[in-house]
PDB file of N, CA and C in Angstrom:
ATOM      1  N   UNK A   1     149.962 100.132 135.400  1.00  0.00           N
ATOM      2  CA  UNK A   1     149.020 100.475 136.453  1.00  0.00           C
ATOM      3  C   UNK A   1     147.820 101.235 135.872  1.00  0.00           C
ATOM      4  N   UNK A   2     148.069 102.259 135.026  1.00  0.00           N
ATOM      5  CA  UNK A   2     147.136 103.168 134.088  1.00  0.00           C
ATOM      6  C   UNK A   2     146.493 102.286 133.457  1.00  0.00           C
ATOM      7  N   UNK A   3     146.768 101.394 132.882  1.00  0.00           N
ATOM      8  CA  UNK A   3     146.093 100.216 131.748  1.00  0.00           C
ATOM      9  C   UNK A   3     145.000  99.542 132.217  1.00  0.00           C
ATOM     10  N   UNK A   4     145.549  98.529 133.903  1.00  0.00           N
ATOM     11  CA  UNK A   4     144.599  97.927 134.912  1.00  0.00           C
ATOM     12  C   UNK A   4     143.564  98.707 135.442  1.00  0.00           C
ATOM     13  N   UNK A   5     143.913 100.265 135.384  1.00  0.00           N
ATOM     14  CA  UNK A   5     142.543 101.035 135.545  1.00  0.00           C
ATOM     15  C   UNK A   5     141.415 101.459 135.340  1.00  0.00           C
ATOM     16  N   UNK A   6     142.520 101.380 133.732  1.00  0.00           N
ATOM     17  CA  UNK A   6     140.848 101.880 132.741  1.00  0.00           C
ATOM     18  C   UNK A   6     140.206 100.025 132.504  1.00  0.00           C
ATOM     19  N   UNK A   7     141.031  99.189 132.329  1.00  0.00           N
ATOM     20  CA  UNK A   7     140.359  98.151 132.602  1.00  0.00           C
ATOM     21  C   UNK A   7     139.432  97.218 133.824  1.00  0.00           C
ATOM     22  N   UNK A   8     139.729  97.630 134.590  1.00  0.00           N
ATOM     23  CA  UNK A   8     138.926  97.784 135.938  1.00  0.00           C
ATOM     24  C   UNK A   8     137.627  98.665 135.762  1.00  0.00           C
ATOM     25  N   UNK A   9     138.068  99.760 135.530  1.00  0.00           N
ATOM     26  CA  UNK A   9     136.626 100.731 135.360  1.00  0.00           C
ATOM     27  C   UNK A   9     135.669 100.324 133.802  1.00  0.00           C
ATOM     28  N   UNK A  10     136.259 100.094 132.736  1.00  0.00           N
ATOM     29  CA  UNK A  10     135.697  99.844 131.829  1.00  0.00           C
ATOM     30  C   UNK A  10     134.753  98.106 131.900  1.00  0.00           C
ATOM     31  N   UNK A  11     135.304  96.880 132.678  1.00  0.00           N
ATOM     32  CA  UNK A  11     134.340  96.178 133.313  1.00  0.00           C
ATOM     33  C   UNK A  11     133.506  96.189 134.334  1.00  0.00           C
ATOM     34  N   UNK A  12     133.803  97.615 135.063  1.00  0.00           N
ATOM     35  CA  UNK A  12     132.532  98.080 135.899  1.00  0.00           C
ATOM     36  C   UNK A  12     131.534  98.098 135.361  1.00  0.00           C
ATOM     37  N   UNK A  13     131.640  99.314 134.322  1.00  0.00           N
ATOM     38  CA  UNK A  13     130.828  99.874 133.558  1.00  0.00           C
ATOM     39  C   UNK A  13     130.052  98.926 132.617  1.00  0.00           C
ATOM     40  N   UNK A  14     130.173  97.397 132.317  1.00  0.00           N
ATOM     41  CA  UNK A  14     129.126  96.606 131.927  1.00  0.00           C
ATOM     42  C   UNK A  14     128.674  96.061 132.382  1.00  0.00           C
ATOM     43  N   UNK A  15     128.669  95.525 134.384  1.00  0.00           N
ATOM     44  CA  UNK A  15     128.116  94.843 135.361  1.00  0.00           C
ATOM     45  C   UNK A  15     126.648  96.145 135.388  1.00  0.00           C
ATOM     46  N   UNK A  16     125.825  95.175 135.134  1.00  0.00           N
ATOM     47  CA  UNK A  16     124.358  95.629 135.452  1.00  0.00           C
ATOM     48  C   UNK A  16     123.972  96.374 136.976  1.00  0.00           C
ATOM     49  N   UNK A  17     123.236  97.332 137.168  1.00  0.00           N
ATOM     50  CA  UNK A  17     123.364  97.893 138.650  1.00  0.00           C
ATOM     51  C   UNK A  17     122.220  96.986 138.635  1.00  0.00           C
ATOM     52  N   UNK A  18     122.524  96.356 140.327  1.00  0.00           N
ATOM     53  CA  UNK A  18     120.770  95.574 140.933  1.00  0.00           C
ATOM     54  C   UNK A  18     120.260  96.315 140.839  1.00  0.00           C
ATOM     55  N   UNK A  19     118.574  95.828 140.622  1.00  0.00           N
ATOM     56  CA  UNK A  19     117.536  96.454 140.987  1.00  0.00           C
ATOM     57  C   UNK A  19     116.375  95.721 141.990  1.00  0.00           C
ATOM     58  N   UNK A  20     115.639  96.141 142.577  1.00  0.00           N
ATOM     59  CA  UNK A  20     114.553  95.419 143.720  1.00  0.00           C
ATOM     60  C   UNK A  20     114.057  94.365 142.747  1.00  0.00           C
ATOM     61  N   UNK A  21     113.346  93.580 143.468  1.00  0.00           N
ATOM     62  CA  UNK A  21     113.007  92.041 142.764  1.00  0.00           C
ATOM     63  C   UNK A  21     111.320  93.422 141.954  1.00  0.00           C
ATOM     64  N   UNK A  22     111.150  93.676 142.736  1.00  0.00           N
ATOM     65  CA  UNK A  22     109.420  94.343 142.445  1.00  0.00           C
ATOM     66  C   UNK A  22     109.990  95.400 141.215  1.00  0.00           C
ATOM     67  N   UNK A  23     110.623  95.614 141.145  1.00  0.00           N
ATOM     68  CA  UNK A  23     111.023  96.876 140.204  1.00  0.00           C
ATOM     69  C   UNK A  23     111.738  96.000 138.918  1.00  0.00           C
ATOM     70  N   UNK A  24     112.646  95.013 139.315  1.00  0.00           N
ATOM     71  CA  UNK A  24     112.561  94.281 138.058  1.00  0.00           C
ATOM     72  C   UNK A  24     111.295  93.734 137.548  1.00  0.00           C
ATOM     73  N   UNK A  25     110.384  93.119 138.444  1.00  0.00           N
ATOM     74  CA  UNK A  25     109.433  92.463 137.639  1.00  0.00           C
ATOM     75  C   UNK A  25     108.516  93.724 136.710  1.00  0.00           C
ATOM     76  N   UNK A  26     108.364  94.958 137.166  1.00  0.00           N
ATOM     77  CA  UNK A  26     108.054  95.822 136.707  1.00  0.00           C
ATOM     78  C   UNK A  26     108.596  96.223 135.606  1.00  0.00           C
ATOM     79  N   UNK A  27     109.903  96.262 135.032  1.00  0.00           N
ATOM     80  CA  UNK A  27     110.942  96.531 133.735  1.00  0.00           C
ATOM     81  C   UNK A  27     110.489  95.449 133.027  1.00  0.00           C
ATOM     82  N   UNK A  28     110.346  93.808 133.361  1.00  0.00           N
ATOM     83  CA  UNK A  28     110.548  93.147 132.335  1.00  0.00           C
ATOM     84  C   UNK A  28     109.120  92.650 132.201  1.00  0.00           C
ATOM     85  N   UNK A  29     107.683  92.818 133.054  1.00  0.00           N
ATOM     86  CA  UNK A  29     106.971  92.915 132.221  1.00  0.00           C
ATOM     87  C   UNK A  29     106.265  93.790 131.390  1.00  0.00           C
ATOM     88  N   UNK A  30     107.100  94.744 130.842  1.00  0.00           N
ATOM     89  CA  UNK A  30     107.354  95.786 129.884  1.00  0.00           C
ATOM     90  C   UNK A  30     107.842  94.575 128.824  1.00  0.00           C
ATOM     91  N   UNK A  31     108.659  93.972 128.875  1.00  0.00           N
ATOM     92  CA  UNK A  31     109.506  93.527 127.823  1.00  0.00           C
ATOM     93  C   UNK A  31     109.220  92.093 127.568  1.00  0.00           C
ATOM     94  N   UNK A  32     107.896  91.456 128.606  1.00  0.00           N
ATOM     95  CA  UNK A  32     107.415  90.418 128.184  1.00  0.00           C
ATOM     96  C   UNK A  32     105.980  90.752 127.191  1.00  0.00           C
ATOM     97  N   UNK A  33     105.312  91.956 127.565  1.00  0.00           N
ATOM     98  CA  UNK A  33     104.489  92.576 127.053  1.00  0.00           C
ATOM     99  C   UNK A  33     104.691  92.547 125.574  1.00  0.00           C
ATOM    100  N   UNK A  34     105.679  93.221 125.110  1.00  0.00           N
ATOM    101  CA  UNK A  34     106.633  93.623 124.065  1.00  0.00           C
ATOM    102  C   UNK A  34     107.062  92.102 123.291  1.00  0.00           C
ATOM    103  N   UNK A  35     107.324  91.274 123.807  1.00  0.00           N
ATOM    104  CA  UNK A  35     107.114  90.121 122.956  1.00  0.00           C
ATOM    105  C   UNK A  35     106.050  89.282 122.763  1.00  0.00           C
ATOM    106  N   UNK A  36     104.927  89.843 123.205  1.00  0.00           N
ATOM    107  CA  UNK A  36     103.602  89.188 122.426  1.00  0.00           C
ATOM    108  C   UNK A  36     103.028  89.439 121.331  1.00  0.00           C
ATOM    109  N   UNK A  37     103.243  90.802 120.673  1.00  0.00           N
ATOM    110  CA  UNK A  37     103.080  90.848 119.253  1.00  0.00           C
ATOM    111  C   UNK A  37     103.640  92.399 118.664  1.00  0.00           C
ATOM    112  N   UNK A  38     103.452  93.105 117.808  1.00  0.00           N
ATOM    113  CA  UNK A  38     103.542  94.560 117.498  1.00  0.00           C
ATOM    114  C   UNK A  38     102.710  95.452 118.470  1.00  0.00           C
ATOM    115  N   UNK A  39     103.551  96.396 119.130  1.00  0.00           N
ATOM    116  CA  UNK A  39     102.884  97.526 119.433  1.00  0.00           C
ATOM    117  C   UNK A  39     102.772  98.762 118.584  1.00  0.00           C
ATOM    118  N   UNK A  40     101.822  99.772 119.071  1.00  0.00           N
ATOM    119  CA  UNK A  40     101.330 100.847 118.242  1.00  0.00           C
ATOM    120  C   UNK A  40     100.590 101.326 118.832  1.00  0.00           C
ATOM    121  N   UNK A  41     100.445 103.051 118.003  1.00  0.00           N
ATOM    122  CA  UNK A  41      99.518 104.045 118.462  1.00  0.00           C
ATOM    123  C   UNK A  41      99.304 104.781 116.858  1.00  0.00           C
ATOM    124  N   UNK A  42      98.118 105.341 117.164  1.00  0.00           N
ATOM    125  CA  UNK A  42      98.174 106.128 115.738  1.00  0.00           C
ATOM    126  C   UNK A  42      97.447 107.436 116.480  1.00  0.00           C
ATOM    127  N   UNK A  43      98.008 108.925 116.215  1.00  0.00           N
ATOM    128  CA  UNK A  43      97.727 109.621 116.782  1.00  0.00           C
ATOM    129  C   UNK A  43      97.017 110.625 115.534  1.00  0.00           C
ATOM    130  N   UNK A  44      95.663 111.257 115.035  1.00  0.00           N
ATOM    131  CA  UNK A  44      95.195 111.975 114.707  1.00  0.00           C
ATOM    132  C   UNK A  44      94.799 113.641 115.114  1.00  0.00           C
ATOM    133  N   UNK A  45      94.743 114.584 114.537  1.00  0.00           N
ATOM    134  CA  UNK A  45      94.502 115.766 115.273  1.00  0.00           C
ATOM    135  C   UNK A  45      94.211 116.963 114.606  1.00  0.00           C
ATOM    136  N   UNK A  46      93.680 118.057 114.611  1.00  0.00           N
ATOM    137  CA  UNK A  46      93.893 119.287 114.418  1.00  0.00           C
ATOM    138  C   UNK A  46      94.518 120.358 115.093  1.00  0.00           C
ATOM    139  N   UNK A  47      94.885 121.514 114.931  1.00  0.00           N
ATOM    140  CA  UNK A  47      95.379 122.737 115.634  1.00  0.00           C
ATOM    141  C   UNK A  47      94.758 123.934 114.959  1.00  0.00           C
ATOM    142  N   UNK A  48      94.671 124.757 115.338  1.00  0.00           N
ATOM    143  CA  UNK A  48      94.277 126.287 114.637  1.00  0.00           C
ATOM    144  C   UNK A  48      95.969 126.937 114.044  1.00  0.00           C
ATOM    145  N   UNK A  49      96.950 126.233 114.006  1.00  0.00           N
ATOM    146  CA  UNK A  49      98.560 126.950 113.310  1.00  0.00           C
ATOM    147  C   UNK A  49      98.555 125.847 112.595  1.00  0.00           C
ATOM    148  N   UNK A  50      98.374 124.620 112.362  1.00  0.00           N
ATOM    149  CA  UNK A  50      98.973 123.808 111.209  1.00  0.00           C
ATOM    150  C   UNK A  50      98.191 122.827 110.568  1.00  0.00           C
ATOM    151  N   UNK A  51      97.043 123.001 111.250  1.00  0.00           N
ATOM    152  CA  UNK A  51      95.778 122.641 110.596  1.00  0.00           C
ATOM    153  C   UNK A  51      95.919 120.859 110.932  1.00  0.00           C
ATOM    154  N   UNK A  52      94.861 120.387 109.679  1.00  0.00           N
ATOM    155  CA  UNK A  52      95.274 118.473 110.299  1.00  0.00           C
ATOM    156  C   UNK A  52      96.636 117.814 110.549  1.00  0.00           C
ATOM    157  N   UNK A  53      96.847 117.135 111.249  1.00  0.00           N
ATOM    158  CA  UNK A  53      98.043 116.358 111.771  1.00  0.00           C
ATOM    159  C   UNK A  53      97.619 114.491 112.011  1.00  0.00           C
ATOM    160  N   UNK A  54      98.568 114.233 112.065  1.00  0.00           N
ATOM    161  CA  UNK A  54      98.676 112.575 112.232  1.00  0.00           C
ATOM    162  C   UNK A  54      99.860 112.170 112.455  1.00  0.00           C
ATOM    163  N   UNK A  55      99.632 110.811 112.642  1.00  0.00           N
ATOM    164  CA  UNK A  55     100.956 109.819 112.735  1.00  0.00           C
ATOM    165  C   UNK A  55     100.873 108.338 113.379  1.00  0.00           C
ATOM    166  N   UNK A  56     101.583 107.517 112.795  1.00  0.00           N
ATOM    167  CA  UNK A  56     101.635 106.275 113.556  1.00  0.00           C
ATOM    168  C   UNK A  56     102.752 105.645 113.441  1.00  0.00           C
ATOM    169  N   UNK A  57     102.953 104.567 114.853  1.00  0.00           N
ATOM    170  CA  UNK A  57     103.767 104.141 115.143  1.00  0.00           C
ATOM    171  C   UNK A  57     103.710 102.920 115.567  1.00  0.00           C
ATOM    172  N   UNK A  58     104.593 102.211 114.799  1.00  0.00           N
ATOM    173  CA  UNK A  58     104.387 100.965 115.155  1.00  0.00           C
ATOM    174  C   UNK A  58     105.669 100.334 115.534  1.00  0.00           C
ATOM    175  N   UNK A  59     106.201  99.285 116.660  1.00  0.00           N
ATOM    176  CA  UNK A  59     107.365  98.658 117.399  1.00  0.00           C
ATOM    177  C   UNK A  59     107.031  97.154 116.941  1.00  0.00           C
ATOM    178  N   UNK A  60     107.986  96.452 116.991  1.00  0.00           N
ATOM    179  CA  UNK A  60     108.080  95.482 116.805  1.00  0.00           C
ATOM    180  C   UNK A  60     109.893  94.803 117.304  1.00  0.00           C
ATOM    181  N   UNK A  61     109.483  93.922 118.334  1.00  0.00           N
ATOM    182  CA  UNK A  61     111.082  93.370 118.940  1.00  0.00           C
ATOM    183  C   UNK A  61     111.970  92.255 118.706  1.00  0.00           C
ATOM    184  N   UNK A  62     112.924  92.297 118.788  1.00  0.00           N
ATOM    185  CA  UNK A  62     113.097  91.124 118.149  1.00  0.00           C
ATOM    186  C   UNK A  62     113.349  90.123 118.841  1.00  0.00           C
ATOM    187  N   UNK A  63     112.234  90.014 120.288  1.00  0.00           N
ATOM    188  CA  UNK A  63     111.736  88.620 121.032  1.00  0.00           C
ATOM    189  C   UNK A  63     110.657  88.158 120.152  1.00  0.00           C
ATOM    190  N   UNK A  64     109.641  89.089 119.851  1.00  0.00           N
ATOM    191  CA  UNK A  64     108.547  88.833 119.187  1.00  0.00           C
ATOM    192  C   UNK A  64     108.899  88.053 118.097  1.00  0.00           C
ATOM    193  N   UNK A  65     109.909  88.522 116.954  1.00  0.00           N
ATOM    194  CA  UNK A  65     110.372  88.389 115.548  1.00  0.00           C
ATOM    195  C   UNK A  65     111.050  86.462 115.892  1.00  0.00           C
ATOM    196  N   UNK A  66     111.560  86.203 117.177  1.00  0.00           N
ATOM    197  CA  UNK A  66     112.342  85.108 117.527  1.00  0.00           C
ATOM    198  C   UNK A  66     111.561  84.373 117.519  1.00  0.00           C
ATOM    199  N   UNK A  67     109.935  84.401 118.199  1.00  0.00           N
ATOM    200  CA  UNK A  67     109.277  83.767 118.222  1.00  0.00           C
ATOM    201  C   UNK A  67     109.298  83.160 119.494  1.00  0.00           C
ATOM    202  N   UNK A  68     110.053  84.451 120.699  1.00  0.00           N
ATOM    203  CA  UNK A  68     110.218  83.451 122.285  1.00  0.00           C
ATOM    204  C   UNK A  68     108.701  83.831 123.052  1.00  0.00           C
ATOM    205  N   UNK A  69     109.108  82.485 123.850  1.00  0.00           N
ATOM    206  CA  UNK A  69     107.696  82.831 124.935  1.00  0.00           C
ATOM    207  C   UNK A  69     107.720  84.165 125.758  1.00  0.00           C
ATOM    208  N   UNK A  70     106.710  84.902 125.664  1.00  0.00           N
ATOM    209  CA  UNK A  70     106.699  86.369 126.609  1.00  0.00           C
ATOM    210  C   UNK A  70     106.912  85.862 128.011  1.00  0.00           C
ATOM    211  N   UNK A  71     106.853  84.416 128.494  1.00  0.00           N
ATOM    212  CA  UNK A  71     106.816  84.107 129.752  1.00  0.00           C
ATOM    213  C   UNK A  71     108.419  83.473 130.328  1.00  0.00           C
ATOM    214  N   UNK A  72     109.163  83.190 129.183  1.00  0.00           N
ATOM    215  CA  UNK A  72     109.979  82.607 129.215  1.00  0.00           C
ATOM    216  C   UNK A  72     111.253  84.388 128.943  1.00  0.00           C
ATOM    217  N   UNK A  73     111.079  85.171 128.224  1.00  0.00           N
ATOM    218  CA  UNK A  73     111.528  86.624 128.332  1.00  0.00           C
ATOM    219  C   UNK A  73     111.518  86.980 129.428  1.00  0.00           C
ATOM    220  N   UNK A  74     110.455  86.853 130.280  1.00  0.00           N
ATOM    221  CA  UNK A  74     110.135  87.652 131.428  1.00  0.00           C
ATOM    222  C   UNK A  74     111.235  86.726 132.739  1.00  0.00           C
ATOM    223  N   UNK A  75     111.467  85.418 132.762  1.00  0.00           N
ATOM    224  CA  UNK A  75     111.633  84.849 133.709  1.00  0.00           C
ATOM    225  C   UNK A  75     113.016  85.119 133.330  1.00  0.00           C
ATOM    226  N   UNK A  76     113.569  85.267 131.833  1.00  0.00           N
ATOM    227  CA  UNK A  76     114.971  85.007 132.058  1.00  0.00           C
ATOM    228  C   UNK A  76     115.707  87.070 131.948  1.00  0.00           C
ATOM    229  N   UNK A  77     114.904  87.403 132.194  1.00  0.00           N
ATOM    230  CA  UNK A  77     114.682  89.514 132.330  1.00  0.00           C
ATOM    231  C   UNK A  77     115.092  89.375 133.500  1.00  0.00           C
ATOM    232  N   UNK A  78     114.305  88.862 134.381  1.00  0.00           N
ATOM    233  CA  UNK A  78     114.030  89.047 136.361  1.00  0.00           C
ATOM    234  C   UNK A  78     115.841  88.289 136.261  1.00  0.00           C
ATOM    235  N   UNK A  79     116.100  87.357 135.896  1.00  0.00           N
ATOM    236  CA  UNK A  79     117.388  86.371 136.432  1.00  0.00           C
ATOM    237  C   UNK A  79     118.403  87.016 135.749  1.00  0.00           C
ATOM    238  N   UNK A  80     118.494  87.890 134.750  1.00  0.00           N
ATOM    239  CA  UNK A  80     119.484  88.384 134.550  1.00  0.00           C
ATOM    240  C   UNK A  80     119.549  90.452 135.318  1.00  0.00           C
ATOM    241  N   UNK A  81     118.399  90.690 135.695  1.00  0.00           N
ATOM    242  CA  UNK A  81     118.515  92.345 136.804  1.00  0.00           C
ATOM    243  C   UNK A  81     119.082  91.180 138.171  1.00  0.00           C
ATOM    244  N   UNK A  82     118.251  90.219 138.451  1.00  0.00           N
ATOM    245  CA  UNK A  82     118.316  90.231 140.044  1.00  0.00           C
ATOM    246  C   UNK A  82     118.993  88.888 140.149  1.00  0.00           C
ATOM    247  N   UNK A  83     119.570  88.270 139.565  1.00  0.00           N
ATOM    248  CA  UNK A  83     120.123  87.061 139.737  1.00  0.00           C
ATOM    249  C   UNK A  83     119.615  85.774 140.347  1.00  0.00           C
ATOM    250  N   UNK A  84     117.936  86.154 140.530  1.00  0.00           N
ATOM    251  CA  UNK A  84     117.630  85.120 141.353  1.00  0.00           C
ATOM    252  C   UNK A  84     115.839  84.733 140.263  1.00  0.00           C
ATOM    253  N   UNK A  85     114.989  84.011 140.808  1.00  0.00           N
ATOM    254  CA  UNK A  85     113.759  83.584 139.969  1.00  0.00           C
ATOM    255  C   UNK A  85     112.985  84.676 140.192  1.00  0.00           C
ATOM    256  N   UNK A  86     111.763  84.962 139.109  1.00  0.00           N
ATOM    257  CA  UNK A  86     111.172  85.671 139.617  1.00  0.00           C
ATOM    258  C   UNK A  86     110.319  85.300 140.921  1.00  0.00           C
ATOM    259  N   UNK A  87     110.235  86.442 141.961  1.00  0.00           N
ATOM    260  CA  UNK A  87     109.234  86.298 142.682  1.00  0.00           C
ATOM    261  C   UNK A  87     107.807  86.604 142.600  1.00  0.00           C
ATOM    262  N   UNK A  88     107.329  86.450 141.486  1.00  0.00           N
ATOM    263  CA  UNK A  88     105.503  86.559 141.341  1.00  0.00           C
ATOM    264  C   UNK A  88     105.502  86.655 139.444  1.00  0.00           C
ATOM    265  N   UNK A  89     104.470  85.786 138.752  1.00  0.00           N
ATOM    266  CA  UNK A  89     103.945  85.905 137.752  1.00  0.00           C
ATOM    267  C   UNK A  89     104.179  87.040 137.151  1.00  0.00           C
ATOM    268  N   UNK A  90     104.610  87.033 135.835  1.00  0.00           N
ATOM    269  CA  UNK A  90     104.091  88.182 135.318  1.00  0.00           C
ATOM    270  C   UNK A  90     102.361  88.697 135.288  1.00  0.00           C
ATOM    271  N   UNK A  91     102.298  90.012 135.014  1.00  0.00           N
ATOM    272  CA  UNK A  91     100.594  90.727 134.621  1.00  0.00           C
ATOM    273  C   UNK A  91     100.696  91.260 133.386  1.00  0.00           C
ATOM    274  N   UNK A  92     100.750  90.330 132.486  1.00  0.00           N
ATOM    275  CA  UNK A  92     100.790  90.498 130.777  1.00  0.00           C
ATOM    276  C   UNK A  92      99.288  90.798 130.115  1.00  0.00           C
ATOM    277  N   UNK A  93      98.604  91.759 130.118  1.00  0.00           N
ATOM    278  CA  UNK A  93      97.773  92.210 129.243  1.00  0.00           C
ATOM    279  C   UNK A  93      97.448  92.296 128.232  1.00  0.00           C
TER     280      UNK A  93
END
């Protein structure tokens, strides 16, 4: 009975919680974004305690690295949060 429990709860715990169709499309075009090429920032600066500063950062995913369509990420993002198609285009910038 103890065994079926933690196994019960432990396949809870990898079922995805829904999310609104608008709020998925919002998560995954983050992550269709993200497979159109490397992102980055490079941040430069001074302070009066540590004097010049810097840094950069660069992401790179491995949709991008796969070589999948950002449009084809995005449609199969929305069908795996909400189980259903997306309802509206991505706004990929």
């Amino acid at each position: 009975m103890y065994r079926a429990a933690l196994l019960l709860v432990g396949l809870s715990a990898c079922t995805p919680v829904p999310v609104s169709p608008e709020r998925a499309a919002e998560i995954c075009e983050d992550k269709a974004r993200a497979a159109q090429g490397p992102t980055g920032s490079v941040t430069v600066g001074t302070n009066s305690r540590t004097g010049g500063f810097g840094g950069v950062e660069i992401g790179v995913t491995s949709d991008f690295l796969a070589g999948r369509d950002p449009l084809e990420v995005y449609a199969q993002c929305i069908f795996d949060r909400t189980g259903a198609a997306p309802i509206r285009p991505p706004v990929l910038r």
